[in-house]
Protein backbone atom coordinates (compact mmCIF):
# COMPACT_ATOMS: atom_id res chain seq x y z
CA UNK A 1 -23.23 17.65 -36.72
CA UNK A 2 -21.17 15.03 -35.23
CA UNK A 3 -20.04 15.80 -31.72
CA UNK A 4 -16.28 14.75 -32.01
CA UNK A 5 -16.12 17.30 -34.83
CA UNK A 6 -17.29 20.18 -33.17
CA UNK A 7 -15.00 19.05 -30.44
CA UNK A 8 -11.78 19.16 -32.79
CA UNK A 9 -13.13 22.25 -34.44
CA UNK A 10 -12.82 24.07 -31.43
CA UNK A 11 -10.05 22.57 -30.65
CA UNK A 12 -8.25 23.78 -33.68
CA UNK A 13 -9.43 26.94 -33.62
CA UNK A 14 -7.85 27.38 -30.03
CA UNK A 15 -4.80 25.96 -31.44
CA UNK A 16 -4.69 28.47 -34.62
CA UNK A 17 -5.14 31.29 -32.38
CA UNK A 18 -2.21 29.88 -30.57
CA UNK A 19 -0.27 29.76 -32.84
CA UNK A 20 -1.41 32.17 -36.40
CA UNK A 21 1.50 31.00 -38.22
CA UNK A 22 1.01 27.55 -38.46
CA UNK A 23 -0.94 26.37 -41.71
CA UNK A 24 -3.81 24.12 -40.85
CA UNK A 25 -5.61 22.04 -43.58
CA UNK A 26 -8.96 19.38 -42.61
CA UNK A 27 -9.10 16.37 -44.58
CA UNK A 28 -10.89 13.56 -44.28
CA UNK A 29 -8.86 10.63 -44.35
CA UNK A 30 -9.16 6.77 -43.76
CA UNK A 31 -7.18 5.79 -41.08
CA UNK A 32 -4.55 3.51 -42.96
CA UNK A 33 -3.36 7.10 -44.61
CA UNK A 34 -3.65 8.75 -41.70
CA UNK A 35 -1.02 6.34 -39.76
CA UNK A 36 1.33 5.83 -43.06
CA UNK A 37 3.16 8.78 -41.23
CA UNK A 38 2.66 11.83 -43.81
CA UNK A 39 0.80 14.16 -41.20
CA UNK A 40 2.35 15.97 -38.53
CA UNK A 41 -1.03 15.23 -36.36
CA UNK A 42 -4.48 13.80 -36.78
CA UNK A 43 -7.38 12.94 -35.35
CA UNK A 44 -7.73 9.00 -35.10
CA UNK A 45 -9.34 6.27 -33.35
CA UNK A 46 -7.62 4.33 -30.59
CA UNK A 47 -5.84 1.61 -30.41
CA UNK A 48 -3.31 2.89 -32.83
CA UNK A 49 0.55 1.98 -33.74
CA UNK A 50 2.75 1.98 -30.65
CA UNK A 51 5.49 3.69 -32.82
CA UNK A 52 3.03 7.00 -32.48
CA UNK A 53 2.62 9.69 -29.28
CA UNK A 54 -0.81 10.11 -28.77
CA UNK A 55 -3.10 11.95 -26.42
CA UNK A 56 -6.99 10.94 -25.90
CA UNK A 57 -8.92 13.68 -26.30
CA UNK A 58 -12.44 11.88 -25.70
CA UNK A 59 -13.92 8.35 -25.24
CA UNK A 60 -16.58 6.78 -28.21
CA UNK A 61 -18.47 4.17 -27.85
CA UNK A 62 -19.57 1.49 -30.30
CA UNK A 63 -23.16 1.22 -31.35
CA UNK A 64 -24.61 -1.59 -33.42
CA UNK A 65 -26.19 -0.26 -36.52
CA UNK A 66 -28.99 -2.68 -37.32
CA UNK A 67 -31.64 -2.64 -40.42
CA UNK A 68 -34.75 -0.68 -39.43
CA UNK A 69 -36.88 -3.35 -40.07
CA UNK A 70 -35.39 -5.78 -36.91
CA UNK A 71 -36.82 -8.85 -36.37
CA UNK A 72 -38.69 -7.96 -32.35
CA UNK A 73 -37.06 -11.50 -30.80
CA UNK A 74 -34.14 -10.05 -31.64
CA UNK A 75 -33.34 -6.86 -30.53
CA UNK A 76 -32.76 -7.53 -27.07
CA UNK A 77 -29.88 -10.44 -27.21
CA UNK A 78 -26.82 -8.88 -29.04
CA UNK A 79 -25.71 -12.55 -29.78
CA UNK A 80 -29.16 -13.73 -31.29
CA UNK A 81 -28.76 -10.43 -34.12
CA UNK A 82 -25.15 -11.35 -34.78
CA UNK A 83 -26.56 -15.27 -35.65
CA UNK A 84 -29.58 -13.73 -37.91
CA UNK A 85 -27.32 -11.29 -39.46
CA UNK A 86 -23.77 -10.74 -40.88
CA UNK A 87 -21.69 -8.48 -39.62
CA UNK A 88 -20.55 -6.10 -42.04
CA UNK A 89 -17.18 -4.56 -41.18
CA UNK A 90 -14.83 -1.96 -43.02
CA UNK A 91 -11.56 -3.24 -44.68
CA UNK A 92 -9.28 -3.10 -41.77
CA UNK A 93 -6.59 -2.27 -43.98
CA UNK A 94 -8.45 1.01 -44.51
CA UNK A 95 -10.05 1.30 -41.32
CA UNK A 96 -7.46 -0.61 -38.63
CA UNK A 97 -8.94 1.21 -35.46
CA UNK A 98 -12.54 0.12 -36.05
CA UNK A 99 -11.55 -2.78 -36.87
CA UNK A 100 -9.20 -3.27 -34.04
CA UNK A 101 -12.44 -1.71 -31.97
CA UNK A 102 -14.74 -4.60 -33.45
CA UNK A 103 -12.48 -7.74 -32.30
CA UNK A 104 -11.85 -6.26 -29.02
CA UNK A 105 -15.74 -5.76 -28.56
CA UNK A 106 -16.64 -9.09 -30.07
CA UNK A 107 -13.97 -10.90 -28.15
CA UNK A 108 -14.51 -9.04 -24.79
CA UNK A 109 -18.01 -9.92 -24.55
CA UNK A 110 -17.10 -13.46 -25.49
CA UNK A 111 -19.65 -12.81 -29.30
CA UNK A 112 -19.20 -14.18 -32.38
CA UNK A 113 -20.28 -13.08 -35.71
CA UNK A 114 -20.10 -13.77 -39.23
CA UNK A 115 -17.78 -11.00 -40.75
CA UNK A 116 -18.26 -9.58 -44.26
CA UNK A 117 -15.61 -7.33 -45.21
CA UNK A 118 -16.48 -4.24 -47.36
CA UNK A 119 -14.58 -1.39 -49.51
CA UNK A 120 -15.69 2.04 -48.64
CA UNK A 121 -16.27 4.05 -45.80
CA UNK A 122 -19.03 4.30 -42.62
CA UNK A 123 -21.80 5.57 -44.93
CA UNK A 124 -21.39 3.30 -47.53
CA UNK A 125 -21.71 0.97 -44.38
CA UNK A 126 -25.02 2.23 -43.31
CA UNK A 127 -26.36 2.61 -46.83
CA UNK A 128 -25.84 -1.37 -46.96
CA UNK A 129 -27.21 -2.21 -43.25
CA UNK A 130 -30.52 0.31 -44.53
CA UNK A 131 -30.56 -2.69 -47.25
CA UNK A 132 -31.73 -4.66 -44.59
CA UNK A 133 -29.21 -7.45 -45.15
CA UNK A 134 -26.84 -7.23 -42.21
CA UNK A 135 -25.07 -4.81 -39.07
CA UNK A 136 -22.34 -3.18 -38.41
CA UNK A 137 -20.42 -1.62 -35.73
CA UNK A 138 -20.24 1.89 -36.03
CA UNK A 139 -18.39 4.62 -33.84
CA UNK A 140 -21.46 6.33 -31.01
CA UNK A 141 -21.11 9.78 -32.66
CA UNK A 142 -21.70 7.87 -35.96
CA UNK A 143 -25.48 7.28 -34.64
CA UNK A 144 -26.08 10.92 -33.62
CA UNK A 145 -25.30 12.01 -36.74
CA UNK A 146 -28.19 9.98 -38.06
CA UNK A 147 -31.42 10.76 -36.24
């Protein structure tokens, strides 16, 4: 389904027949519960808390997740869709990595958006950008999963 999780299911299946005696539950969990430091390991999005070891296991990129109905003097001028639309964004208290991913995209390639901050998780963000209403930034893999 989503290519980073068929890369850590094979990854943890290597692992658990590694090492048979160690218990191994999947969750999915927002990363703000992820980082409050009750797992032994996880699979997050980078840039995370200095305080934690990690080890990058594969690169993402973002894609913009626009409404399918796009107005055509938009879609090639990534500034021009961020001025017609808002920019819906997970609650970086629930999400800090994408949204830690979002400002460094934005302010890299010097863009500016208006920011609406939703509750949820990335398909309640799609479900409101298929309202036709506004974007969002969404992890590459997210967009695979998709089509």
């Amino acid at each position: 389904m989503i290519f980073t999780a068929v890369k850590s299911v094979i990854w943890l299946e290597q692992f658990s027949n590694c090492s048979p005696n160690c218990e191994i539950r999947l969750n999915h969990l927002p990363s703000s519960i992820q980082l409050e430091g009750s797992l032994q390991i996880g699979f997050v999005r980078l840039p995370v808390d200095s305080n934690l070891t990690t080890q990058s296991i594969c690169q993402e990129m973002l894609a913009l997740a626009i409404p399918e109905i796009c107005h055509k003097d938009l879609s090639n001028n990534l500034q021009k869709i961020l001025n017609y639309y808002p920019l819906y964004q997970l609650d970086s208290n629930t999400y800090p990595c994408l949204a830690e991913q979002t400002e460094l995209f934005l302010q890299n390639n010097q863009l500016s958006a208006h920011k609406i901050f939703v509750q949820g998780d990335i398909t309640t963000l799609l479900a409101l950008v298929a309202g036709g209403n506004a974007v969002a930034f969404i992890p590459q893999s997210m967009r695979q999963s998709r089509q």
